[in-house]
N, C-alpha and C. Protein backbone atom coordinates (compact mmCIF):
# COMPACT_ATOMS: atom_id res chain seq x y z
N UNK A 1 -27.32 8.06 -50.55
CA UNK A 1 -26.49 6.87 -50.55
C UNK A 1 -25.04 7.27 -50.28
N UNK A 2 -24.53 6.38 -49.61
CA UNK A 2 -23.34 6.69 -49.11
C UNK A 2 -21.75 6.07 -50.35
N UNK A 3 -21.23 6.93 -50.76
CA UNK A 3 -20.15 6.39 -51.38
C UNK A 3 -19.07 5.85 -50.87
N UNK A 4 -18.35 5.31 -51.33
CA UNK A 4 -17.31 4.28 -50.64
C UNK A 4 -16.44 4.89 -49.58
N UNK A 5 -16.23 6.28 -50.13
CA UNK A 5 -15.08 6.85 -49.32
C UNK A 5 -15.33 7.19 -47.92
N UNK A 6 -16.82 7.44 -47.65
CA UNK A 6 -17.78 8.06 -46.38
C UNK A 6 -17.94 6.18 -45.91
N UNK A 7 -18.23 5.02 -46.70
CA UNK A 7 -18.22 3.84 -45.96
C UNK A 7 -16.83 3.69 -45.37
N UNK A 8 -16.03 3.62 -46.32
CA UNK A 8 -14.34 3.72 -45.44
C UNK A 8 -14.38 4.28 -43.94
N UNK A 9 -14.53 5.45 -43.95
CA UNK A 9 -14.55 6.79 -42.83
C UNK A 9 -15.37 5.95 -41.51
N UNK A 10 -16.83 5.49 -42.21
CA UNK A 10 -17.83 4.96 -41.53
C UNK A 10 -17.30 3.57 -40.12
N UNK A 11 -16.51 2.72 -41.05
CA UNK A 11 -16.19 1.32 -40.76
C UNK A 11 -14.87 1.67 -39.44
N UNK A 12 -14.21 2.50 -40.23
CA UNK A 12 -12.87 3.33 -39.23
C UNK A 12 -13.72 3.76 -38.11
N UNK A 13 -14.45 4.83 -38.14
CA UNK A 13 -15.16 4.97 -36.75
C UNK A 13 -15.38 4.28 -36.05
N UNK A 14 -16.28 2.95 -36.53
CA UNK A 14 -16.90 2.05 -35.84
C UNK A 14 -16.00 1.38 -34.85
N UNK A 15 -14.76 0.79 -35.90
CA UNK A 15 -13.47 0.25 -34.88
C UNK A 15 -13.20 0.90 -34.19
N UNK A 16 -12.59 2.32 -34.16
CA UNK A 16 -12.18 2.62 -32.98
C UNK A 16 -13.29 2.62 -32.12
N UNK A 17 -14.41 2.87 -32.13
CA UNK A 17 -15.65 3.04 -30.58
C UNK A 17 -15.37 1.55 -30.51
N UNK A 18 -14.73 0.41 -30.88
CA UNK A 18 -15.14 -1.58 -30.60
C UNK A 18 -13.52 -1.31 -29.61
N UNK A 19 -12.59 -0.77 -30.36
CA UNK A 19 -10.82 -0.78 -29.78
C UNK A 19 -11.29 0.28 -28.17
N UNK A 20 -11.82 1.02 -28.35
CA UNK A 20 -11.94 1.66 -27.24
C UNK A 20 -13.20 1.64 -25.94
N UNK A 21 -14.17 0.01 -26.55
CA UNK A 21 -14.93 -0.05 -25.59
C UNK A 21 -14.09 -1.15 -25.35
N UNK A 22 -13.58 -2.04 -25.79
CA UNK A 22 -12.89 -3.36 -25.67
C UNK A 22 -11.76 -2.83 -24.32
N UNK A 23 -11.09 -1.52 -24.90
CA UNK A 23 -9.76 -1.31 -23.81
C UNK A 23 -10.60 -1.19 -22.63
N UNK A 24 -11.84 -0.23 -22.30
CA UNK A 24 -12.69 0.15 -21.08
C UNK A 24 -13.25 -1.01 -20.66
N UNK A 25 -13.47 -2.11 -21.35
CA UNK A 25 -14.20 -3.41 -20.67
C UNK A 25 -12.74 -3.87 -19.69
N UNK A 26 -11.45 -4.33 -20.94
CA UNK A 26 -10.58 -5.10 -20.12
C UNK A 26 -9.51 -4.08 -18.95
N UNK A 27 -10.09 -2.81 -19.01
CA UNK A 27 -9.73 -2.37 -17.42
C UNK A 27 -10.52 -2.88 -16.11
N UNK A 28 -11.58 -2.71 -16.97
CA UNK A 28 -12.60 -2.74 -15.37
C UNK A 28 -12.75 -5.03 -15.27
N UNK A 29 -12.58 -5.45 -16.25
CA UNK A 29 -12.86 -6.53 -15.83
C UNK A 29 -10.97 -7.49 -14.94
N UNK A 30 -10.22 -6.96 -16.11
CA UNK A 30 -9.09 -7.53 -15.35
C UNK A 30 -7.85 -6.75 -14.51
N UNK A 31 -8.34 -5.15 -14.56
CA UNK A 31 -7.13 -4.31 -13.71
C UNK A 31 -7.44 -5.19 -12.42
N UNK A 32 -6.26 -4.90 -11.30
CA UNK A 32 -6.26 -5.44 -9.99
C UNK A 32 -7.35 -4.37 -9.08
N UNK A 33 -7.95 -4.79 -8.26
CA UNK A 33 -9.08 -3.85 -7.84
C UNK A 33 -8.43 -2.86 -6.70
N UNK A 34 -7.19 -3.25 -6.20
CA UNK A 34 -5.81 -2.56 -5.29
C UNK A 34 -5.13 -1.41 -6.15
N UNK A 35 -5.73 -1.23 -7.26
CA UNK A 35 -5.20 0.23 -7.92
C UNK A 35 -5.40 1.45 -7.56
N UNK A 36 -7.05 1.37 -7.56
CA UNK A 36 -7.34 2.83 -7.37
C UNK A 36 -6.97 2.85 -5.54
N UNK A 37 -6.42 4.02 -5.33
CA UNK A 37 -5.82 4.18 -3.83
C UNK A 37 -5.71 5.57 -3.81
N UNK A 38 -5.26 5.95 -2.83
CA UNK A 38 -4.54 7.34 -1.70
C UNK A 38 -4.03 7.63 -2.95
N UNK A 39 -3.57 9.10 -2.87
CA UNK A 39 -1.89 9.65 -3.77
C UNK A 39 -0.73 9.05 -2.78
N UNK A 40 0.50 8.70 -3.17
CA UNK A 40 1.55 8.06 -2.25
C UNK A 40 2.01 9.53 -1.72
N UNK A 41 1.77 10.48 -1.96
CA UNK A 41 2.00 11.79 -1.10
C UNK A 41 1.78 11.75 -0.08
N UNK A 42 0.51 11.31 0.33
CA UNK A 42 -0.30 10.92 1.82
C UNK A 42 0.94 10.67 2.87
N UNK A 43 0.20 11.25 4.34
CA UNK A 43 0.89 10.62 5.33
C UNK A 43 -0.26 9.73 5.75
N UNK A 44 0.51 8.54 6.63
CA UNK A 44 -1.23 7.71 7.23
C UNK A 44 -0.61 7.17 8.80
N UNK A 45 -1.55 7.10 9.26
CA UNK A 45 -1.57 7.01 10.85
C UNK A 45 -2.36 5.85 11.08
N UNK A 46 -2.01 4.62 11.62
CA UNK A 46 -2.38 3.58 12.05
C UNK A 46 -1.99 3.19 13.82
N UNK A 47 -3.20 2.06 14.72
CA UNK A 47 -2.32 2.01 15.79
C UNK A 47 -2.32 0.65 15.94
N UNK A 48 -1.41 0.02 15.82
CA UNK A 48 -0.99 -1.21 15.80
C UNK A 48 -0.53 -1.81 17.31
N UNK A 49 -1.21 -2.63 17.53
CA UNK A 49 -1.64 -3.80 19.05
C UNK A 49 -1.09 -4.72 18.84
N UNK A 50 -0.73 -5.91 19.74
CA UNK A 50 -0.20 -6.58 19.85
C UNK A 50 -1.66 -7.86 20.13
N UNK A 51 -1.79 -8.61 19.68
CA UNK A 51 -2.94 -9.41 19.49
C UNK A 51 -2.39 -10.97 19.20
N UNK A 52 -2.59 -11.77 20.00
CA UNK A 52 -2.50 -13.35 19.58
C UNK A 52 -0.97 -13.61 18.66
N UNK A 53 -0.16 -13.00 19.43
CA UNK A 53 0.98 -13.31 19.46
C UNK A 53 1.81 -12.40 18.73
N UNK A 54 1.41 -11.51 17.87
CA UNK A 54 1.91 -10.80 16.87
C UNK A 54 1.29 -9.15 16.87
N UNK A 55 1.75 -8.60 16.09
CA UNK A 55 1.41 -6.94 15.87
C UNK A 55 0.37 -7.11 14.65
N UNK A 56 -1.16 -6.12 14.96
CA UNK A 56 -2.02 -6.26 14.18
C UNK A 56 -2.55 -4.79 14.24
N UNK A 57 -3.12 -4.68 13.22
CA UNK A 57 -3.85 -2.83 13.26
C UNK A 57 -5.29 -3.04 12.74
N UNK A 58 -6.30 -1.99 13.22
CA UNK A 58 -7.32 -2.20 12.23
C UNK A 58 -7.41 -0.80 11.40
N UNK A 59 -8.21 -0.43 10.24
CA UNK A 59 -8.46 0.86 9.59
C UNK A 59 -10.09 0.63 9.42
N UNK A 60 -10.62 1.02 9.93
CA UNK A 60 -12.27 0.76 9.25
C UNK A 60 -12.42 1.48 8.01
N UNK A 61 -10.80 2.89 7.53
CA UNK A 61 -11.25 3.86 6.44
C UNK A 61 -10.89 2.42 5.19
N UNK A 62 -10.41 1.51 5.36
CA UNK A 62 -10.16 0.51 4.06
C UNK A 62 -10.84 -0.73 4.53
N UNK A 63 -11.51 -1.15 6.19
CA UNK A 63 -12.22 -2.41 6.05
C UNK A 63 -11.01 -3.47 6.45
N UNK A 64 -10.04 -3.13 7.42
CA UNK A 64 -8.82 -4.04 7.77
C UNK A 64 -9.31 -3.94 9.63
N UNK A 65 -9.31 -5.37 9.82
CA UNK A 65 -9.72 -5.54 10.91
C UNK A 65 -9.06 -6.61 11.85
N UNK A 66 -8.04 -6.21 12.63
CA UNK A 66 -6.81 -6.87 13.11
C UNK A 66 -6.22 -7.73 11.79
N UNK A 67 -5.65 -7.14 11.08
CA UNK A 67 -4.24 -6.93 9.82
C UNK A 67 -3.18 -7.55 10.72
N UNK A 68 -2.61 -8.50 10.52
CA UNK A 68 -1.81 -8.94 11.04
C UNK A 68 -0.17 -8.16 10.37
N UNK A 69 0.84 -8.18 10.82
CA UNK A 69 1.72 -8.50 10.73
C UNK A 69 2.40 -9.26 10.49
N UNK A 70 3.50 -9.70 9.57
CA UNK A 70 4.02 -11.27 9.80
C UNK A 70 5.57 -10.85 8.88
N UNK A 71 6.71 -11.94 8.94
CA UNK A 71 7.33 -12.26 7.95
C UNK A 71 8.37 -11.31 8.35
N UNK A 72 8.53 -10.91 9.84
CA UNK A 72 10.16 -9.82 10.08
C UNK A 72 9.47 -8.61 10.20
N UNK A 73 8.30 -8.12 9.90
CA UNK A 73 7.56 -7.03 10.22
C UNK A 73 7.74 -7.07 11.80
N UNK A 74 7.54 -7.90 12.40
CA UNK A 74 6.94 -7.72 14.34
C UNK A 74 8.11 -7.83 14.37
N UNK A 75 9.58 -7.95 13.84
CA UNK A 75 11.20 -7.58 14.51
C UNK A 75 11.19 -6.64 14.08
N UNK A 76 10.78 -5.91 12.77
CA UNK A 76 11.20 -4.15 12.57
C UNK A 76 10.29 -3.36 13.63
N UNK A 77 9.10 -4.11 13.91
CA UNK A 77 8.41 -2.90 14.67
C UNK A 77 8.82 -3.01 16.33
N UNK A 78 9.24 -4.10 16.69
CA UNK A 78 9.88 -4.37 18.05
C UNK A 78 10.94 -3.52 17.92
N UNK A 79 11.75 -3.31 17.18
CA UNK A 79 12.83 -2.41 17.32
C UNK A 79 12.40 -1.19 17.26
N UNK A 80 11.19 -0.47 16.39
CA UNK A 80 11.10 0.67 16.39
C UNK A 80 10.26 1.32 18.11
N UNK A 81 9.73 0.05 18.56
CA UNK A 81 8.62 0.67 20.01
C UNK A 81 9.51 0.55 20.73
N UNK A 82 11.02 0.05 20.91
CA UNK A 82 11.70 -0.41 21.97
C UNK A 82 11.91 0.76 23.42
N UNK A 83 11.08 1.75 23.02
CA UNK A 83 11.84 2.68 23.89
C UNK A 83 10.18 3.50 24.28
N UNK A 84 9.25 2.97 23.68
CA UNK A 84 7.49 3.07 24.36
C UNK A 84 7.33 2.47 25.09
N UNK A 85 7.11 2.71 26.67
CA UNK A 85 5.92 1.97 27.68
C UNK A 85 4.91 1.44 27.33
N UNK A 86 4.82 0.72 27.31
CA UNK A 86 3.11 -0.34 27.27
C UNK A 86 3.18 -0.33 25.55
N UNK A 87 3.86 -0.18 24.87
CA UNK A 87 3.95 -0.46 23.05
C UNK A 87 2.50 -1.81 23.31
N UNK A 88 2.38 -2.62 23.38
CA UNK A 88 1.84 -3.52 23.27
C UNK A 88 0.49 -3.15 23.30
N UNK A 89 -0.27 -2.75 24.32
CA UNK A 89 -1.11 -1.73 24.42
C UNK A 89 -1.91 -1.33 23.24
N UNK A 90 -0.98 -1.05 22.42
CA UNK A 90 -1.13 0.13 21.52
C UNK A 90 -0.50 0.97 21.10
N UNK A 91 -0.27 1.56 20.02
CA UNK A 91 1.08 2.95 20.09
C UNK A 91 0.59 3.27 18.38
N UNK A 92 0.98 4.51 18.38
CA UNK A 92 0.71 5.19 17.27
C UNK A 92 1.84 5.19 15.73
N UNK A 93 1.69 4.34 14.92
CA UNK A 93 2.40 4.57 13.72
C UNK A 93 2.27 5.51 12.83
N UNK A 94 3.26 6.23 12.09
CA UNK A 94 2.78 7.18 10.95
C UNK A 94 3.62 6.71 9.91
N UNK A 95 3.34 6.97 9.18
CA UNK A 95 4.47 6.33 7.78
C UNK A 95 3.60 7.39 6.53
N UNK A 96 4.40 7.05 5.26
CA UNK A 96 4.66 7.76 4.58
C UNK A 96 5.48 7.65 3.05
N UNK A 97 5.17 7.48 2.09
CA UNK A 97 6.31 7.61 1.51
C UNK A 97 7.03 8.11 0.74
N UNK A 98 6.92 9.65 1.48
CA UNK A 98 7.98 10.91 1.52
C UNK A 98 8.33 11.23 2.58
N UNK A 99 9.64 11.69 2.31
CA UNK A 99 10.00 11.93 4.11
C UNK A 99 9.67 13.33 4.67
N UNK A 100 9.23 13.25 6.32
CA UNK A 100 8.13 13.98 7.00
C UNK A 100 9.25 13.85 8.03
N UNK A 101 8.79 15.39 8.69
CA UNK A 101 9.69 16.03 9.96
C UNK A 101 9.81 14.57 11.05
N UNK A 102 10.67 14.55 11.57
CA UNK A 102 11.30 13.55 12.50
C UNK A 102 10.66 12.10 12.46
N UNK A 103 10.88 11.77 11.31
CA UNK A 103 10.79 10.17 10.80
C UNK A 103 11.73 9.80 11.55
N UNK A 104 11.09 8.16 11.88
CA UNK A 104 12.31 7.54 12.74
C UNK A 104 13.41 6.69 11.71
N UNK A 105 12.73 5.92 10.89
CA UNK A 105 13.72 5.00 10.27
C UNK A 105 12.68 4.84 8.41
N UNK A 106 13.74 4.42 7.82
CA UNK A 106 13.83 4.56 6.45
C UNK A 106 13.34 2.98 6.45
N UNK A 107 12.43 2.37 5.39
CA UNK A 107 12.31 1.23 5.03
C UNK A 107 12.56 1.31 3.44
N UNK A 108 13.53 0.45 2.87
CA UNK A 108 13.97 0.60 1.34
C UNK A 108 13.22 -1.01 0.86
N UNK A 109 12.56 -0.72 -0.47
CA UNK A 109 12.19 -1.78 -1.11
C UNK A 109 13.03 -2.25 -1.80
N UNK A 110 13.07 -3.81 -1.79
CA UNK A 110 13.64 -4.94 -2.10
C UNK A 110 13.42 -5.39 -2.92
N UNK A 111 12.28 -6.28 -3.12
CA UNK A 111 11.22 -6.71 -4.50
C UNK A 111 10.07 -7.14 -3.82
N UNK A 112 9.65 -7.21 -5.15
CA UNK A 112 8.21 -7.85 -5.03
C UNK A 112 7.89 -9.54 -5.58
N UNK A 113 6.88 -9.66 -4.74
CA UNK A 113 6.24 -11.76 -5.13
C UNK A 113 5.48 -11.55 -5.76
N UNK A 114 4.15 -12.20 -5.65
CA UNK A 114 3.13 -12.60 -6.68
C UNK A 114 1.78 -11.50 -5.36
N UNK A 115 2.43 -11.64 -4.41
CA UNK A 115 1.19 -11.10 -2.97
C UNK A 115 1.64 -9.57 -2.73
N UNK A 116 3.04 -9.77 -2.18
CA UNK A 116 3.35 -8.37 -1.31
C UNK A 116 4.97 -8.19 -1.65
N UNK A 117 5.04 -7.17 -0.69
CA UNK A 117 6.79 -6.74 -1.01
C UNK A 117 7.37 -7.13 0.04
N UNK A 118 8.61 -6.91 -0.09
CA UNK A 118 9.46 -7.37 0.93
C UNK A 118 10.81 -5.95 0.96
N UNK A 119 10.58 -5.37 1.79
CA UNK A 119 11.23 -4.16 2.37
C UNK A 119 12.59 -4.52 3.96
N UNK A 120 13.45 -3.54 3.76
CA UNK A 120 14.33 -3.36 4.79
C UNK A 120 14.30 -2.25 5.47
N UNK A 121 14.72 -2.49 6.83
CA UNK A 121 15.14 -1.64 7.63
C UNK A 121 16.75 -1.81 7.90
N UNK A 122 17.17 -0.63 7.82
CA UNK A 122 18.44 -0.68 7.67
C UNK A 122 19.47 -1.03 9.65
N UNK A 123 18.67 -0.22 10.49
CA UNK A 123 19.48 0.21 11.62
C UNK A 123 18.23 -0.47 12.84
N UNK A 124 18.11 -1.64 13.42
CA UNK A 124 18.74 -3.13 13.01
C UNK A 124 18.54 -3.54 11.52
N UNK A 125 19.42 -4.18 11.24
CA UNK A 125 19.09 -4.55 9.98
C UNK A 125 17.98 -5.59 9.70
N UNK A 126 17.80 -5.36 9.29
CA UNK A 126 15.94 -6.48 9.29
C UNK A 126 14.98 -6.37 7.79
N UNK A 127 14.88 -7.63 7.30
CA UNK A 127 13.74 -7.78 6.00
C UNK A 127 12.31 -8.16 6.87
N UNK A 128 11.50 -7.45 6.00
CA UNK A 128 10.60 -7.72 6.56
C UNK A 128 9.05 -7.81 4.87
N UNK A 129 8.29 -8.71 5.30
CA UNK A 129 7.20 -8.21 3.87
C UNK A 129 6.29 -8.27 4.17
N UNK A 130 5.74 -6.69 3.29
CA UNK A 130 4.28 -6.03 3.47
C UNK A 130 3.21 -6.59 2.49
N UNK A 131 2.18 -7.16 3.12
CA UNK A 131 1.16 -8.15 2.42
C UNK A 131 0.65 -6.88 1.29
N UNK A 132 -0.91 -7.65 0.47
CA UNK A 132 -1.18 -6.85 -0.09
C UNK A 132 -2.19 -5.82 0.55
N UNK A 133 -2.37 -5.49 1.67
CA UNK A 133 -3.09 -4.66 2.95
C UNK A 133 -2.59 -3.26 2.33
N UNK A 134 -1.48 -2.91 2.03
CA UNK A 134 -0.19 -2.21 2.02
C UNK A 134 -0.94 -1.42 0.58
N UNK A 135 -1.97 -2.03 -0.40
CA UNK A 135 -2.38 -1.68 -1.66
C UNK A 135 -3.78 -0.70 -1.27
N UNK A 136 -4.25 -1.31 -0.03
CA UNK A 136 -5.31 0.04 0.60
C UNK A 136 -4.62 1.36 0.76
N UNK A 137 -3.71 1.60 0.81
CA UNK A 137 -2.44 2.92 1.51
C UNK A 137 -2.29 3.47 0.13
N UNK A 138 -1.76 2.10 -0.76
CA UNK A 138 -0.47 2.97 -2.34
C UNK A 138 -1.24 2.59 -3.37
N UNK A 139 -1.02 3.12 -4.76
CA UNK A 139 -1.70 2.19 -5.79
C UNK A 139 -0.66 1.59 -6.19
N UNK A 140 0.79 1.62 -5.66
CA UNK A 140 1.91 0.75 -6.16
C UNK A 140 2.83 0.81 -4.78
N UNK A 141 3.70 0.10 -5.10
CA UNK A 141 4.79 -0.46 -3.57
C UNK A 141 5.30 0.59 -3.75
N UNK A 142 5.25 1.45 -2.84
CA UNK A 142 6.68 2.50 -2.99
C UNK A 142 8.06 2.15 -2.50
N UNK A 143 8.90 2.87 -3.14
CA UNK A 143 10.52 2.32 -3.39
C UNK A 143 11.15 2.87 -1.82
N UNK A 144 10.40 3.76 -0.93
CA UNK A 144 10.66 3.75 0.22
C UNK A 144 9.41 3.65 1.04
N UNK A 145 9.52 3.65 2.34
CA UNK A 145 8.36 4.26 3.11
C UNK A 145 9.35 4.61 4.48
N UNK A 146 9.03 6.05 4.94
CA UNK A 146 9.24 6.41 6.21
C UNK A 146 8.62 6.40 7.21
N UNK A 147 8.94 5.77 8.39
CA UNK A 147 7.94 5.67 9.15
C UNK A 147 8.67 6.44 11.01
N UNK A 148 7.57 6.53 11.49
CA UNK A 148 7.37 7.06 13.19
C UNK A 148 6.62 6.14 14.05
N UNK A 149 7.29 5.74 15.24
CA UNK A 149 6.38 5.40 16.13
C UNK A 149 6.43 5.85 17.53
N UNK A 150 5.43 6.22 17.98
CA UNK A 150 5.77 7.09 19.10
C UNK A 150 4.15 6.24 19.90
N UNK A 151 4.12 6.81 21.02
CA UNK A 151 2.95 6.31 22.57
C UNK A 151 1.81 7.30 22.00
N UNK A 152 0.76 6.45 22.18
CA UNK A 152 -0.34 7.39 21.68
C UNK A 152 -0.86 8.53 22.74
N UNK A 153 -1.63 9.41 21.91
CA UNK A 153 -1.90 10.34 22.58
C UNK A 153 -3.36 10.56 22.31
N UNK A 154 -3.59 10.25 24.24
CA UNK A 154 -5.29 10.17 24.20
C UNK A 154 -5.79 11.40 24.43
């Protein structure tokens, strides 16, 4: 028979395995499912087309299939292809958000909505905001991203 002090001990156990299946339920039932991601160390390489009026990319490695662009994004990236033949075509992006040998331009975060962020380019100056697409790449908005765009290479 168990004396009071081993029921004490007993009841304490029990709670914590209820406090610590309770915390493991309300991760998996209400974390955002855009968490688990890349390390933001990553560099990533996308090639972004020009499609039904706007700049769109696909990734089959996250299941994005003409990703649109929108919201001052297709003026930061018009400024960054301005000097690629056939950009439209196609052309190769790299970004990043640490900075990597001959990055072209710095994008600084602004804030965030309830969806996506809203980032600048400094040199044209231009806001532009990254949907939540941007959560396949980071498990959080990073406070910069550097990016490259250069003509692809077939």
């Amino acid at each position: 028979m168990l004396n009071a002090g081993k029921v004490r001990w007993v009841v304490l156990l029990c709670l914590f395995f209820i406090l610590v299946a309770a915390a493991i339920g309300w991760r998996v039932l209400y974390e955002p499912k855009y968490q688990a991601g890349p390390s933001s160390n990553s560099i990533f390489v996308i090639a972004p087309y020009w499609y039904s009026a706007t700049w769109v990319f696909d990734d089959p490695n996250t299941g994005l299939n003409k990703e649109p662009f929108i919201a001052g994004v297709p003026e930061m990236i018009n400024a960054l292809v301005k000097d690629i033949p056939d950009a439209k075509k196609g052309f190769r992006l790299t970004f990043s958000a640490q900075p990597f040998p001959n990055y072209q331009a710095k994008l600084t975060w602004l804030r965030g909505d309830k969806t996506g962020n809203y980032y600048r380019l400094d040199n044209p100056p231009i806001e532009g905001w990254l949907c939540p697409a941007m959560f396949k790449f980071y498990t959080s908005a990073p406070k910069e991203l550097y990016v490259k765009a250069e003509a692809k290479k077939e």
